[in-house]
PDB file of N, CA and C in Angstrom:
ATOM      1  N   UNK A   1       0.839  -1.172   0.000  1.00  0.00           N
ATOM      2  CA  UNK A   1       0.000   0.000   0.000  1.00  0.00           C
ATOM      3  C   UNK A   1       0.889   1.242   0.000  1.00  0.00           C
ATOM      4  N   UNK A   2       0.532   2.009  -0.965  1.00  0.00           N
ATOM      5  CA  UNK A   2       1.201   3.583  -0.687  1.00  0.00           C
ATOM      6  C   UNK A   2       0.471   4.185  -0.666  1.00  0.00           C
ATOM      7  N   UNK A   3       1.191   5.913   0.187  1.00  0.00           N
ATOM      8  CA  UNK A   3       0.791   7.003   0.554  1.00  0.00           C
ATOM      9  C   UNK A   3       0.820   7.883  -0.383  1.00  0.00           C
ATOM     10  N   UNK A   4      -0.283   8.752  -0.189  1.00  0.00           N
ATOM     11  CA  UNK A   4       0.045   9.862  -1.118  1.00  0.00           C
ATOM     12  C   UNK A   4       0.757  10.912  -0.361  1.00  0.00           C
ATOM     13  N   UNK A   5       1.029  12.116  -0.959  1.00  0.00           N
ATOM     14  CA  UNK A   5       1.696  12.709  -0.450  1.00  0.00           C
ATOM     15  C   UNK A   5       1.205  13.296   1.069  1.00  0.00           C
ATOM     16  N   UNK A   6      -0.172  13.823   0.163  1.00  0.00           N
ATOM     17  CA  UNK A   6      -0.605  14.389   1.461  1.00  0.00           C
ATOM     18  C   UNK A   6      -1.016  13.710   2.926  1.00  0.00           C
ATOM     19  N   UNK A   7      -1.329  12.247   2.416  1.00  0.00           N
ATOM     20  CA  UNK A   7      -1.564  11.038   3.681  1.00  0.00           C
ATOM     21  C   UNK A   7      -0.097  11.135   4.515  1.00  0.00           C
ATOM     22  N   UNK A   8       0.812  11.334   3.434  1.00  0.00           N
ATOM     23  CA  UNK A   8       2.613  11.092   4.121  1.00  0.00           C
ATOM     24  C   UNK A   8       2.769  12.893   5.199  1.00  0.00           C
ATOM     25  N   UNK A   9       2.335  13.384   4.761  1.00  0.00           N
ATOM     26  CA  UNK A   9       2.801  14.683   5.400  1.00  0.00           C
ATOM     27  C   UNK A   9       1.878  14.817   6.778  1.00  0.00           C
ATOM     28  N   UNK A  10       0.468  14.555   6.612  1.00  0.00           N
ATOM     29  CA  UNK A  10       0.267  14.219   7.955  1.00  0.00           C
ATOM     30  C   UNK A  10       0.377  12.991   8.703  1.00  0.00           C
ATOM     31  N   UNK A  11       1.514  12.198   8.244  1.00  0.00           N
ATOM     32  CA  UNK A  11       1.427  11.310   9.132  1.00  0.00           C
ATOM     33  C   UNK A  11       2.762  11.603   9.525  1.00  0.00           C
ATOM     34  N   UNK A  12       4.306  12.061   8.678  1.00  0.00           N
ATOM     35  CA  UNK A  12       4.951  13.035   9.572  1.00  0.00           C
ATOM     36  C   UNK A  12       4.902  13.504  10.430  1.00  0.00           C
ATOM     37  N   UNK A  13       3.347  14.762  10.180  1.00  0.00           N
ATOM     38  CA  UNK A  13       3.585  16.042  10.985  1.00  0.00           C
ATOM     39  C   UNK A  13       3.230  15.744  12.562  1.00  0.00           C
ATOM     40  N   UNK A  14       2.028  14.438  12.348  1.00  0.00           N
ATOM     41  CA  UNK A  14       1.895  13.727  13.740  1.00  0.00           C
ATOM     42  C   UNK A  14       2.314  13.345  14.596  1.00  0.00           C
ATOM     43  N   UNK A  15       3.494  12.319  13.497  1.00  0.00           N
ATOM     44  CA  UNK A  15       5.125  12.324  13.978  1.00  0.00           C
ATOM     45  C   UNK A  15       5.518  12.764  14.826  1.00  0.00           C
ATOM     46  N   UNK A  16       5.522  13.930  14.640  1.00  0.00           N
ATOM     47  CA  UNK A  16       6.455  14.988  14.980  1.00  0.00           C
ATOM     48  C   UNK A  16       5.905  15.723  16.363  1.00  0.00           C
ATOM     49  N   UNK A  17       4.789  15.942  15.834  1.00  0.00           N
ATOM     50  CA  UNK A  17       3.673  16.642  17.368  1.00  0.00           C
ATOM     51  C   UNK A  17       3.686  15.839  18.113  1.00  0.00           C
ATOM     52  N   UNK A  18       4.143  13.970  18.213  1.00  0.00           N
ATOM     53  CA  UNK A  18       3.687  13.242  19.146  1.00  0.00           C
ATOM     54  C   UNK A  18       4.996  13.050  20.228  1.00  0.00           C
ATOM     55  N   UNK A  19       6.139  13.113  19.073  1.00  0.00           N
ATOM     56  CA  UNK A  19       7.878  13.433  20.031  1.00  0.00           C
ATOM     57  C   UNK A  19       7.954  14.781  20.324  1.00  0.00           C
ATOM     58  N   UNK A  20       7.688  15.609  19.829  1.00  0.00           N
ATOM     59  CA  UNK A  20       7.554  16.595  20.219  1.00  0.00           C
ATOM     60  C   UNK A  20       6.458  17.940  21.084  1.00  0.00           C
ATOM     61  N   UNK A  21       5.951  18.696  20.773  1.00  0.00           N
ATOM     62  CA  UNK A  21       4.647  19.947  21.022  1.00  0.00           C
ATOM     63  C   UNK A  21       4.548  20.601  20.634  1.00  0.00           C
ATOM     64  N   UNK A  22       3.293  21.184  21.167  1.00  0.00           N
ATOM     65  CA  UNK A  22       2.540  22.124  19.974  1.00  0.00           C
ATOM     66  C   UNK A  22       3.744  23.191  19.987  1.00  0.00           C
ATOM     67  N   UNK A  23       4.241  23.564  21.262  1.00  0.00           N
ATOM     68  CA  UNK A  23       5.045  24.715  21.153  1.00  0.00           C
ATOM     69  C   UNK A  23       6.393  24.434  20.232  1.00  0.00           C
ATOM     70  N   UNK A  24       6.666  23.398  19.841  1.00  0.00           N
ATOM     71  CA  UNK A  24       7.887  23.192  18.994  1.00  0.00           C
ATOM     72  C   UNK A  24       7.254  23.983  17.542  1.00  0.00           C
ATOM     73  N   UNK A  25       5.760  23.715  17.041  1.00  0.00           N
ATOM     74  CA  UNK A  25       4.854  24.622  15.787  1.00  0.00           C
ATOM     75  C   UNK A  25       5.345  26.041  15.986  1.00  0.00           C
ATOM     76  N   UNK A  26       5.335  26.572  16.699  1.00  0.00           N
ATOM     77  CA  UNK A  26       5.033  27.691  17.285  1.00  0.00           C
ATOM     78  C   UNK A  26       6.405  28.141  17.058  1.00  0.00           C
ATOM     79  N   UNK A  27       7.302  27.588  17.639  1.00  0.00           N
ATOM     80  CA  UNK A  27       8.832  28.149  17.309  1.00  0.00           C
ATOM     81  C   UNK A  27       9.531  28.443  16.094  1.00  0.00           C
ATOM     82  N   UNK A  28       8.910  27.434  15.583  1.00  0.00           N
ATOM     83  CA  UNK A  28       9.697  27.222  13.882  1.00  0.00           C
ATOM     84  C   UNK A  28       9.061  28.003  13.317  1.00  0.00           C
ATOM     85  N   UNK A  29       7.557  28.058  13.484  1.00  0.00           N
ATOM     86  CA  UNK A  29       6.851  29.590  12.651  1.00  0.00           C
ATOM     87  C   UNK A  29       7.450  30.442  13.044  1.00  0.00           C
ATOM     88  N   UNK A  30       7.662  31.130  14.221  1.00  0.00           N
ATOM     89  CA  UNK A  30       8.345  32.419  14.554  1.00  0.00           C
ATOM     90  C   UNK A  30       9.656  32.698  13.597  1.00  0.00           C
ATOM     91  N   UNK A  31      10.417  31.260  13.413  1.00  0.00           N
ATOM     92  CA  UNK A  31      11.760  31.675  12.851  1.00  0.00           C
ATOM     93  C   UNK A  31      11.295  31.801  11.522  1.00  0.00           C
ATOM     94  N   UNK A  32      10.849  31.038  11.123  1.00  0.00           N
ATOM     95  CA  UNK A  32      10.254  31.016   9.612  1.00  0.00           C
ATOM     96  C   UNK A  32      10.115  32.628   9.496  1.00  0.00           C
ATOM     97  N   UNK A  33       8.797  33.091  10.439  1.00  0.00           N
ATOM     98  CA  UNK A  33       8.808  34.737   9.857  1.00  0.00           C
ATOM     99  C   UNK A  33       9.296  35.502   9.814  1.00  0.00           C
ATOM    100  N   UNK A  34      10.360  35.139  11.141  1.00  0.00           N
ATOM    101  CA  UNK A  34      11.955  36.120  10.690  1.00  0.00           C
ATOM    102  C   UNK A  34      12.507  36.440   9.749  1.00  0.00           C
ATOM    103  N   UNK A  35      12.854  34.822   9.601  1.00  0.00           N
ATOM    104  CA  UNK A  35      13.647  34.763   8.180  1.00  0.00           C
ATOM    105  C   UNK A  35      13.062  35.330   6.854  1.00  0.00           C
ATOM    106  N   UNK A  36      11.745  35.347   6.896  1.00  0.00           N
ATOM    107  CA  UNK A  36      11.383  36.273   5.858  1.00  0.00           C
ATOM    108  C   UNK A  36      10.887  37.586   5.938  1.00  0.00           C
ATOM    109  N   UNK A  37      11.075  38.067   7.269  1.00  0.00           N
ATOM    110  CA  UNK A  37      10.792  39.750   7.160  1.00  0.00           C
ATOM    111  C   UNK A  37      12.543  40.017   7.166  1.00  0.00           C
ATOM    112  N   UNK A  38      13.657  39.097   7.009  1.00  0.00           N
ATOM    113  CA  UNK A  38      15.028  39.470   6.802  1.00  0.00           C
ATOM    114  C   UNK A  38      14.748  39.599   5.620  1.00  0.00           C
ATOM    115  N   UNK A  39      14.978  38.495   4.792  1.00  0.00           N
ATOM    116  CA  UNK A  39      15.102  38.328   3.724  1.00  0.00           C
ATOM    117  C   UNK A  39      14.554  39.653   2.799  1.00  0.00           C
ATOM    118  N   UNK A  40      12.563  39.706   3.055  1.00  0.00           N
ATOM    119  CA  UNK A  40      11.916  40.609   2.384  1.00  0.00           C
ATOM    120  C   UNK A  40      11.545  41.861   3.385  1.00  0.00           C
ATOM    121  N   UNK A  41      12.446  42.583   3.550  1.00  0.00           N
ATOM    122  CA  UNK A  41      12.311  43.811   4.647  1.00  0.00           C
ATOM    123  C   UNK A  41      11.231  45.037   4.113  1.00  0.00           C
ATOM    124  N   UNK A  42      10.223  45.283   4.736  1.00  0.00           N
ATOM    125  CA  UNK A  42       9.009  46.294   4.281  1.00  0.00           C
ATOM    126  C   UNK A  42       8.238  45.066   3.260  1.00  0.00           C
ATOM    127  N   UNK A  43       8.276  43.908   3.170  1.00  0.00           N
ATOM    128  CA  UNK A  43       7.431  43.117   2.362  1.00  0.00           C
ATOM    129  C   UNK A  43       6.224  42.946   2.810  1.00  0.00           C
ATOM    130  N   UNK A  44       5.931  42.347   3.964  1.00  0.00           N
ATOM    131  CA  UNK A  44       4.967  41.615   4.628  1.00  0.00           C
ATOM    132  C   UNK A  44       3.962  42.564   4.764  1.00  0.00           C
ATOM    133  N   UNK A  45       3.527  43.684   4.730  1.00  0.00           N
ATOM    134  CA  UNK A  45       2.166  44.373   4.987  1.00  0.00           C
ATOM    135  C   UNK A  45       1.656  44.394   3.300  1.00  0.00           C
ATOM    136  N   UNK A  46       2.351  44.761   2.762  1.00  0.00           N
ATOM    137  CA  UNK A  46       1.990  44.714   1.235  1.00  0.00           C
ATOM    138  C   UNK A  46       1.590  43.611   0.625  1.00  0.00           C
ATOM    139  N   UNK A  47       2.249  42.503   1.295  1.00  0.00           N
ATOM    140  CA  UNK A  47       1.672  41.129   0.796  1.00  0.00           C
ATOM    141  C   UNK A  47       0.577  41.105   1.208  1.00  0.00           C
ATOM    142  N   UNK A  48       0.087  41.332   2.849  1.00  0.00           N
ATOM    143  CA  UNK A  48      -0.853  40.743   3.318  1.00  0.00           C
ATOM    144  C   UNK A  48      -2.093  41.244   2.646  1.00  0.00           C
ATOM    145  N   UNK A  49      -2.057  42.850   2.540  1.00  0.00           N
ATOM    146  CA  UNK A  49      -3.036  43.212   1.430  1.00  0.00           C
ATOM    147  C   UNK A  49      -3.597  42.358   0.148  1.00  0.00           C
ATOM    148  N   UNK A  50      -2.567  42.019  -0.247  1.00  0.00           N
ATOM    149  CA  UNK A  50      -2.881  40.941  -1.387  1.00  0.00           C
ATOM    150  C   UNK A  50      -3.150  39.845  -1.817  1.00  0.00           C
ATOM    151  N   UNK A  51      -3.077  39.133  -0.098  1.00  0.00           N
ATOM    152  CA  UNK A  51      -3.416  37.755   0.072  1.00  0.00           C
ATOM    153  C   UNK A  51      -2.365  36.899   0.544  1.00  0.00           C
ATOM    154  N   UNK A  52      -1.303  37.583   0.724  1.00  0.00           N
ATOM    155  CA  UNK A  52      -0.215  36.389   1.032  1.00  0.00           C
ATOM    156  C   UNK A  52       0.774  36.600  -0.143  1.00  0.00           C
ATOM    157  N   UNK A  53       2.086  35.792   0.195  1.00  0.00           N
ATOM    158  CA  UNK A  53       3.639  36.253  -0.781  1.00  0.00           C
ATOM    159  C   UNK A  53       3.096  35.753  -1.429  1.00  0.00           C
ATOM    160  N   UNK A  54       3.853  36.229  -2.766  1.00  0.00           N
ATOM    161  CA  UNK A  54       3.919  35.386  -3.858  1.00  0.00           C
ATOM    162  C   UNK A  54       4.407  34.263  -4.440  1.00  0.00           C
ATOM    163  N   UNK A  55       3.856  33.315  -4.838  1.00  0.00           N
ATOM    164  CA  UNK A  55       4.433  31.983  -5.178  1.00  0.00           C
ATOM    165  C   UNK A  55       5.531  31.925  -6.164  1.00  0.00           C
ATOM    166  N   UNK A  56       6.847  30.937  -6.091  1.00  0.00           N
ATOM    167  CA  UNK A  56       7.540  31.472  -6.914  1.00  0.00           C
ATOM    168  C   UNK A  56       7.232  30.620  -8.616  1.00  0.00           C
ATOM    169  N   UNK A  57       7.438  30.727  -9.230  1.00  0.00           N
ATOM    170  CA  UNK A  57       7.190  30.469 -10.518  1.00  0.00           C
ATOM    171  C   UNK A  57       7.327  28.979 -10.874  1.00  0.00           C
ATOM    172  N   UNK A  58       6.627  28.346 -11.654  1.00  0.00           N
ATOM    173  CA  UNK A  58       6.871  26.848 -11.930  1.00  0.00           C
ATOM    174  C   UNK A  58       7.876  27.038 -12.878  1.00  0.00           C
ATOM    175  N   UNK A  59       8.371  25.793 -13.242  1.00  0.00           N
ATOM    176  CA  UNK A  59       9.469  25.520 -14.173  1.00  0.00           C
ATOM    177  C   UNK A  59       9.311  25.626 -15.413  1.00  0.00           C
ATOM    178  N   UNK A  60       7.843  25.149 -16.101  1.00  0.00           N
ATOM    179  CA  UNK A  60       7.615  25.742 -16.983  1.00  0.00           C
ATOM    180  C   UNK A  60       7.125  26.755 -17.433  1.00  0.00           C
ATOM    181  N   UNK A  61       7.149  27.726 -16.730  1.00  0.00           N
ATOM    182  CA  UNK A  61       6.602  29.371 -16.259  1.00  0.00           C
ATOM    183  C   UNK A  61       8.435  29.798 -16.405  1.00  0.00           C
ATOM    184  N   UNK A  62       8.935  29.649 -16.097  1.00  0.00           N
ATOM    185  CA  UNK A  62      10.464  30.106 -16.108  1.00  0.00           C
ATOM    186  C   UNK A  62      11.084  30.107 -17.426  1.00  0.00           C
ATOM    187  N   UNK A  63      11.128  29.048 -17.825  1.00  0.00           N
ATOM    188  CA  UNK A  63      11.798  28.352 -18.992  1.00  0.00           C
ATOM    189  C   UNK A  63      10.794  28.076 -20.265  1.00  0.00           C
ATOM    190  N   UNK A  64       9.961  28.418 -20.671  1.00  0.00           N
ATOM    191  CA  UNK A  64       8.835  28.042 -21.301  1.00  0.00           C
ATOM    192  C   UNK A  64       8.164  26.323 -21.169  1.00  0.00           C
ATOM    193  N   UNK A  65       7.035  26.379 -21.953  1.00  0.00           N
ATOM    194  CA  UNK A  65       6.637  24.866 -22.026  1.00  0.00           C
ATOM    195  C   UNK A  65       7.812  23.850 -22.494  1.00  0.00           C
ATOM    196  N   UNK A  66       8.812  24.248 -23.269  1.00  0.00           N
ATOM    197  CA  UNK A  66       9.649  23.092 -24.203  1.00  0.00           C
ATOM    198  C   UNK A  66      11.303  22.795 -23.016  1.00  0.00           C
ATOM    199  N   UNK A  67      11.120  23.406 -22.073  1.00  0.00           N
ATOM    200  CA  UNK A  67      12.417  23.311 -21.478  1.00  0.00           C
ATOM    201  C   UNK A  67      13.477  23.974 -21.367  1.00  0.00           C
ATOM    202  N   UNK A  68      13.586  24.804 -22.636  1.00  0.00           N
ATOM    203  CA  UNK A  68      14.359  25.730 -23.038  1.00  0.00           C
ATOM    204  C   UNK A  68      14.701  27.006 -22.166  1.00  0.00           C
ATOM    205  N   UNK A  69      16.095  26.897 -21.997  1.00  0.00           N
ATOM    206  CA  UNK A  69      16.673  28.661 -21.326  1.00  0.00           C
ATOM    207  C   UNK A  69      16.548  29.614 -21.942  1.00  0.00           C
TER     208      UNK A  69
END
């Protein structure tokens, strides 16, 4: 039997909440948002207006449909 992805990620994340706690969630978000009000400094109010950052581009969004640079 296999998992799909998303069956696999919460059964990780359960994982994880069950060796660990809720407050371990809680920490890693905090750094997480650090790291991106470093990264994107004056970003985050402008996003939030808009719904949230922006996703970054698929591969064939980058490179066109054929692969090509």
């Amino acid at each position: 039997m296999s998992l799909s992805v998303v069956e696999a990620g919460r059964k990780g994340g359960l994982t994880v909440l069950s060796k660990r706690s809720r407050s371990y969630y809680s920490e890693i978000g905090k750094k997480g948002q650090e790291a991106m009000r470093h990264k994107y400094p004056n970003s985050a109010s402008g996003w939030g207006k808009l719904g949230g950052r922006p996703r970054k581009l698929l591969l064939d969004q980058t490179w066109g449909s054929k692969g090509e640079k």
